[in-house]
Every structure is written in C-alpha cells, then in structure tokens.
PDB file of N, CA and C in Angstrom:
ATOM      1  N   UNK A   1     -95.430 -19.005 124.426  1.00  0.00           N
ATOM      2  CA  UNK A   1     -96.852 -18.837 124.250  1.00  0.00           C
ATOM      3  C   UNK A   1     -97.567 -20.033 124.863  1.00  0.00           C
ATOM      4  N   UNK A   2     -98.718 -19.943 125.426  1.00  0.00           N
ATOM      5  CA  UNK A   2     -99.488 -20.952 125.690  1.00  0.00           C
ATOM      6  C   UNK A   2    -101.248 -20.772 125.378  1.00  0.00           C
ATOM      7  N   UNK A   3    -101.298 -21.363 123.991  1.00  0.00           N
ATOM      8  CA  UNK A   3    -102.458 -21.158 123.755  1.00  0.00           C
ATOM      9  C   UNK A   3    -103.432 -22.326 124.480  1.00  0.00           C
ATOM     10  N   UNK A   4    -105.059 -22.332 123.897  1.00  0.00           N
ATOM     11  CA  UNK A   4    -105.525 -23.299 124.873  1.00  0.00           C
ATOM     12  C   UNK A   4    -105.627 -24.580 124.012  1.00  0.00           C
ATOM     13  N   UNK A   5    -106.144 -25.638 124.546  1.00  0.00           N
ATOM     14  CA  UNK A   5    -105.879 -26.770 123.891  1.00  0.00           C
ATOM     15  C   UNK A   5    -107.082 -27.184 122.526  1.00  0.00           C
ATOM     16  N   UNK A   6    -108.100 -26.448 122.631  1.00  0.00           N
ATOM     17  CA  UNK A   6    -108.919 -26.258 121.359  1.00  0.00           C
ATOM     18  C   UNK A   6    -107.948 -24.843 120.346  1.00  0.00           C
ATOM     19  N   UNK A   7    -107.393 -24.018 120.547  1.00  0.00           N
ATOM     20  CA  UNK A   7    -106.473 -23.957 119.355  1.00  0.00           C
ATOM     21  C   UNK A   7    -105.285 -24.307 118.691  1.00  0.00           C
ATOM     22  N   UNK A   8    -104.500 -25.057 119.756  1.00  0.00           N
ATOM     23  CA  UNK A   8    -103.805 -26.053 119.273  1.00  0.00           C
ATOM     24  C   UNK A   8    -104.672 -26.689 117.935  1.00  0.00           C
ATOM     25  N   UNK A   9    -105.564 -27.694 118.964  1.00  0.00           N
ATOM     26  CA  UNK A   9    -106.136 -28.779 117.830  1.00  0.00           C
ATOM     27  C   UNK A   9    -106.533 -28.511 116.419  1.00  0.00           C
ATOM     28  N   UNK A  10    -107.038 -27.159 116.649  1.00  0.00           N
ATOM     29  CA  UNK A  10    -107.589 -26.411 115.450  1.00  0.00           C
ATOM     30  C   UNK A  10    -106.249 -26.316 114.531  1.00  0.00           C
ATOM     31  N   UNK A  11    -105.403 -25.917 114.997  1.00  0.00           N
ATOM     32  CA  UNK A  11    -104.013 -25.193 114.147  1.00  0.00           C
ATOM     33  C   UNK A  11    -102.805 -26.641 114.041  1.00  0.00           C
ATOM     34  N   UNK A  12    -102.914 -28.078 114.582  1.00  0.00           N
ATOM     35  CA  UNK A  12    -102.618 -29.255 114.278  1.00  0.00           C
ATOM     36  C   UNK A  12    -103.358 -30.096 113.069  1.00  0.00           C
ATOM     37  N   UNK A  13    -104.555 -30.174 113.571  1.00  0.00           N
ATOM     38  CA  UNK A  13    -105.640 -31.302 112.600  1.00  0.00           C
ATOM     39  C   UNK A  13    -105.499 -31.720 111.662  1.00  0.00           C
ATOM     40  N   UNK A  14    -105.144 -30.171 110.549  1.00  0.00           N
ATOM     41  CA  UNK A  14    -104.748 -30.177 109.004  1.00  0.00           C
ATOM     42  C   UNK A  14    -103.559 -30.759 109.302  1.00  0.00           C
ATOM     43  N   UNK A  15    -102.736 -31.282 109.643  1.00  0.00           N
ATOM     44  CA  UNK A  15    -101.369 -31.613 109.309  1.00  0.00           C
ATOM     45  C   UNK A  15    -101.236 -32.995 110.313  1.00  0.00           C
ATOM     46  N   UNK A  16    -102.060 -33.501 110.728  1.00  0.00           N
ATOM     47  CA  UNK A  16    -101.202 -34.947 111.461  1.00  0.00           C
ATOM     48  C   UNK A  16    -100.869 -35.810 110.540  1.00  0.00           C
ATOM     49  N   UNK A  17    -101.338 -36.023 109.340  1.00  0.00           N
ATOM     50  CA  UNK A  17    -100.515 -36.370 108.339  1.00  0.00           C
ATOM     51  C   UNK A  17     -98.848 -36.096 108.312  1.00  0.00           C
ATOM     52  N   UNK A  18     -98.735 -34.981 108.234  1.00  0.00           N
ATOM     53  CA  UNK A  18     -96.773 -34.717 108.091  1.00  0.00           C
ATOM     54  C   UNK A  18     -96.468 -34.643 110.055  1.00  0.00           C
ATOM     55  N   UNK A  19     -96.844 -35.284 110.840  1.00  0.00           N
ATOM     56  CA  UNK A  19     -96.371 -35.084 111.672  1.00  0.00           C
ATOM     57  C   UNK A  19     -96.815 -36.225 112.407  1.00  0.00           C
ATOM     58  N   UNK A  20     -95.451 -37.020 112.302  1.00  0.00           N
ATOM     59  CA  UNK A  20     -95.206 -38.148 112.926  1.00  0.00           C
ATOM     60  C   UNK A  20     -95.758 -38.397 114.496  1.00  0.00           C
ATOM     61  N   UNK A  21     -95.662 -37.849 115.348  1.00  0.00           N
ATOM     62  CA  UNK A  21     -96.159 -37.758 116.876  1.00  0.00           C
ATOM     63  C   UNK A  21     -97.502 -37.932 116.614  1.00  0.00           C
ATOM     64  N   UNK A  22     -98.337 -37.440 116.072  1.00  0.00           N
ATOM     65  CA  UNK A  22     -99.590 -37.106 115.750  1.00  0.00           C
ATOM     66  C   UNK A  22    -100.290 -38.172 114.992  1.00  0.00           C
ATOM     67  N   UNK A  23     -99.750 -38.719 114.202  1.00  0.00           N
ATOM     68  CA  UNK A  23    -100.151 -39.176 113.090  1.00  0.00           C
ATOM     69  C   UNK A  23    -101.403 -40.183 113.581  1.00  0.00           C
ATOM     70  N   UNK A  24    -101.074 -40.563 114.660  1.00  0.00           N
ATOM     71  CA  UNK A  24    -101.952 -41.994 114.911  1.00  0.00           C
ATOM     72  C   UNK A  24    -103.049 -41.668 116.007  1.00  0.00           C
ATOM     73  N   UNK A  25    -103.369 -40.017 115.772  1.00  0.00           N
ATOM     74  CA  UNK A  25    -104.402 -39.806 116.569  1.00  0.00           C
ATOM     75  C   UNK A  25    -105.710 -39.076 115.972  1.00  0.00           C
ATOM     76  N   UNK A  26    -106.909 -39.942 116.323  1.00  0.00           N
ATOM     77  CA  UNK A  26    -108.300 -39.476 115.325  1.00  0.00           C
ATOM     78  C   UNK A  26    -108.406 -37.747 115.617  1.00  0.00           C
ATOM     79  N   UNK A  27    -109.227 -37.325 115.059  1.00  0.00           N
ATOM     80  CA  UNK A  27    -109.742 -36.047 115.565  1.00  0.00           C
ATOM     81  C   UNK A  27    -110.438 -36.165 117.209  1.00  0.00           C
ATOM     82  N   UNK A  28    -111.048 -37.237 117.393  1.00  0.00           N
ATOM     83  CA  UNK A  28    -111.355 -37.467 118.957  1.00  0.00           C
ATOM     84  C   UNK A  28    -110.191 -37.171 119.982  1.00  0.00           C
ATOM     85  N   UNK A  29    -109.159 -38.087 119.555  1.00  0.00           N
ATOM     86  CA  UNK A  29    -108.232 -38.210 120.748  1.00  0.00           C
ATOM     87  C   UNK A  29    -107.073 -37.258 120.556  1.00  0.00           C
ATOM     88  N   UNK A  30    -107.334 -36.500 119.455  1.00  0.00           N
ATOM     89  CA  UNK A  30    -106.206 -35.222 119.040  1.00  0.00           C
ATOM     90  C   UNK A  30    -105.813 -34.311 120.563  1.00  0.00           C
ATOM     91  N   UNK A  31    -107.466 -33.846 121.028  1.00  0.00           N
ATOM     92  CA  UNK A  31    -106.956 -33.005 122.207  1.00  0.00           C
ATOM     93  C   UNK A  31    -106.803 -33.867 123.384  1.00  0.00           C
ATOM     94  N   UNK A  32    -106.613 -34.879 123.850  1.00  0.00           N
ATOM     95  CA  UNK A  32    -106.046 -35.940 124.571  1.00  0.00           C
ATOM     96  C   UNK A  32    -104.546 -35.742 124.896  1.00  0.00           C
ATOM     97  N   UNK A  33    -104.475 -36.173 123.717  1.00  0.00           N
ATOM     98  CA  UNK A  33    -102.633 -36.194 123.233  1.00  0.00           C
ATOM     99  C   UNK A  33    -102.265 -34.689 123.353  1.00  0.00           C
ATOM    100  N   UNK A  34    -102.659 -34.604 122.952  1.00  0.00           N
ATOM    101  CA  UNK A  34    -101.782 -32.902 123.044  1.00  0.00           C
ATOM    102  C   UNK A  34    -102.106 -32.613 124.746  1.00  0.00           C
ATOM    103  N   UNK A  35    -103.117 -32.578 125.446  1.00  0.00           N
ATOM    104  CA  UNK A  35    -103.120 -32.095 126.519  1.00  0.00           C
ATOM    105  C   UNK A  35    -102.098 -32.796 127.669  1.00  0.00           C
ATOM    106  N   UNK A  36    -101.632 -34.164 127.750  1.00  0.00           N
ATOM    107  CA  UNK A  36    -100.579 -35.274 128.053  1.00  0.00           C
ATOM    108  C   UNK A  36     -99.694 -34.526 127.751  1.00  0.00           C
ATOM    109  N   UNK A  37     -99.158 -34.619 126.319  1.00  0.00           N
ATOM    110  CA  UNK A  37     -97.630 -34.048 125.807  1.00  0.00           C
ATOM    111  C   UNK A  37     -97.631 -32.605 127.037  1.00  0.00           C
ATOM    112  N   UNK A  38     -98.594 -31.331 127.119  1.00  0.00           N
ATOM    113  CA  UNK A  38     -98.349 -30.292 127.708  1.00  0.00           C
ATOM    114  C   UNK A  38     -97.860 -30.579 128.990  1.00  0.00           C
ATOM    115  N   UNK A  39     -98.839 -31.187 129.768  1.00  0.00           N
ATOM    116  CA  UNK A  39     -98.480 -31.634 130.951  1.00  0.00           C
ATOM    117  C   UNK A  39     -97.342 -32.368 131.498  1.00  0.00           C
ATOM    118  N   UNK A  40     -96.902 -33.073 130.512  1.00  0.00           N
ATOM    119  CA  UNK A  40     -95.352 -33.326 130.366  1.00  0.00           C
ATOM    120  C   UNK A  40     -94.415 -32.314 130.535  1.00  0.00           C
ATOM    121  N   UNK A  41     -94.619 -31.430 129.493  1.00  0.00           N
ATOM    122  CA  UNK A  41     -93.484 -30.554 129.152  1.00  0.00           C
ATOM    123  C   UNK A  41     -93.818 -29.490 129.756  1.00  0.00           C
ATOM    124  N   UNK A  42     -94.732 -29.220 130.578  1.00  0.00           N
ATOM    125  CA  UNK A  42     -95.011 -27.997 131.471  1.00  0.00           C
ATOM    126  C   UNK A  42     -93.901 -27.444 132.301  1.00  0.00           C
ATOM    127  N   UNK A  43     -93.257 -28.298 132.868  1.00  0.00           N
ATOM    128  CA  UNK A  43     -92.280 -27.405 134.092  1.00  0.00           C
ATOM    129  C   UNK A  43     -90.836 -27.110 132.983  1.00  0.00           C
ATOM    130  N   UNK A  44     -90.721 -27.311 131.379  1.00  0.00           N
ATOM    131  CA  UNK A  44     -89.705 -26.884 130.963  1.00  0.00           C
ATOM    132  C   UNK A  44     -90.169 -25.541 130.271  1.00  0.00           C
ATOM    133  N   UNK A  45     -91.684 -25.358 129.939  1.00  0.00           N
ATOM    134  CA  UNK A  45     -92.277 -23.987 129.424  1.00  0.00           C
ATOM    135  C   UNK A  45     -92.591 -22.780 130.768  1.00  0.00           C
ATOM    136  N   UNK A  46     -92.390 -23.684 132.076  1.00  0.00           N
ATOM    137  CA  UNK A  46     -92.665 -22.853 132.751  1.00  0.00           C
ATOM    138  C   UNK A  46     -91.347 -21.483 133.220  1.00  0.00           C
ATOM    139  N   UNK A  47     -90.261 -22.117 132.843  1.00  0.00           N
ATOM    140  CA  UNK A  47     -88.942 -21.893 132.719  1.00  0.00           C
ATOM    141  C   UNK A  47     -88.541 -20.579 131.583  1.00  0.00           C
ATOM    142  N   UNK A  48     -89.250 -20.300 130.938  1.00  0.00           N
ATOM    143  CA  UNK A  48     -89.413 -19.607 129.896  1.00  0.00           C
ATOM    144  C   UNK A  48     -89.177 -17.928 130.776  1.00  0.00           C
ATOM    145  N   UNK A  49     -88.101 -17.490 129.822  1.00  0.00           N
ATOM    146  CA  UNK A  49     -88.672 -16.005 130.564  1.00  0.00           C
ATOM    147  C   UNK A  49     -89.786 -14.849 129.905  1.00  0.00           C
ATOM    148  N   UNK A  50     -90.474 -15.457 129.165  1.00  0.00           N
ATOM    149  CA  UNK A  50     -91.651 -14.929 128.366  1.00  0.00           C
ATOM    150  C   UNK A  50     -92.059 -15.726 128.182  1.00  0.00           C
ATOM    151  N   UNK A  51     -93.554 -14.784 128.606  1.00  0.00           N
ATOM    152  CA  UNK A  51     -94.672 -16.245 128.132  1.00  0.00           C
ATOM    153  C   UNK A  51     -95.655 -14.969 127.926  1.00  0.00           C
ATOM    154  N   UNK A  52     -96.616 -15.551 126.537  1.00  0.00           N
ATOM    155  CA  UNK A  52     -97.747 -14.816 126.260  1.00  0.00           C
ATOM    156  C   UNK A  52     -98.804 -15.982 126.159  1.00  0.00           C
ATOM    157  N   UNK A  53     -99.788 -15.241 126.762  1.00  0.00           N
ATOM    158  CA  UNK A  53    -101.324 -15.874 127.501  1.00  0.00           C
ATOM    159  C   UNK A  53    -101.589 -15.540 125.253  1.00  0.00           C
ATOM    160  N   UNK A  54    -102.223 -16.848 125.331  1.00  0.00           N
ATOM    161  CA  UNK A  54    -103.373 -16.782 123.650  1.00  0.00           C
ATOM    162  C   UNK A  54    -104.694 -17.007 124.392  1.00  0.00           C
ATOM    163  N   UNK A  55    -105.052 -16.729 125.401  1.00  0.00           N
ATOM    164  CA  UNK A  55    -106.561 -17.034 125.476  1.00  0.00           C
ATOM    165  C   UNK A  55    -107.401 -16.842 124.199  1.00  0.00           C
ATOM    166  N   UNK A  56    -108.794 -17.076 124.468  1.00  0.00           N
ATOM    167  CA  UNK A  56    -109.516 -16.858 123.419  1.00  0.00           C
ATOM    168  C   UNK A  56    -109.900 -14.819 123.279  1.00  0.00           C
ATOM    169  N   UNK A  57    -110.325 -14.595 122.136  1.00  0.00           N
ATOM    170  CA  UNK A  57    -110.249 -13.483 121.566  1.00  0.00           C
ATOM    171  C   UNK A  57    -112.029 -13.205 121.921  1.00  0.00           C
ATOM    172  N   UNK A  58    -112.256 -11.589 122.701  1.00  0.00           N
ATOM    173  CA  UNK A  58    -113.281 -10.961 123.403  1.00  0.00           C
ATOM    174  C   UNK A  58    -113.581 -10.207 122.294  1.00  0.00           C
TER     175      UNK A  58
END
C-alpha cells in the first residue's frame, strides 16, 4: 500500500509515544520524517508485487 503522507501522519501521531523511531518528532516535523524514511525505503516497496494506490477518498 502506499498511502499519502498526510494519512500516514494522521494514523502515526496518536502513537509516537510507543514508537521509538518517532518518538522524538513534534507534530511539525512528523511529516518530514516519515517522508525521508519513504524515500529511503522506496526502491524496496517498489519491488512489491502488489501495490494498492490509498489516495484520498472522492
């Protein structure tokens, strides 16, 4: 799946508390970090033989 990076943040926020990676990032720099980490790990999701688009909902 690759949702976009405002529902990530939305579906992280509540929890950077229990989640160590996260922990040390405000609500500002939440979608920062997460958008880095993706771009990182992009060419191993791209590898995927399924992938579902989460765009936003019409």
């Amino acid at each position: 799946m690759n949702p976009t990076i405002d529902i990530l943040v939305k579906r992280l926020q509540p929890e950077t508390a229990k989640r160590p990676l996260l922990a040390d990032n405000s609500a500002e720099t939440l979608g920062l970090f997460i958008s880095q980490k993706l771009e990182n790990r992009l060419k191993y999701y791209e590898k995927a033989q399924l992938i579902i688009n989460m765009g936003t909902k019409k």
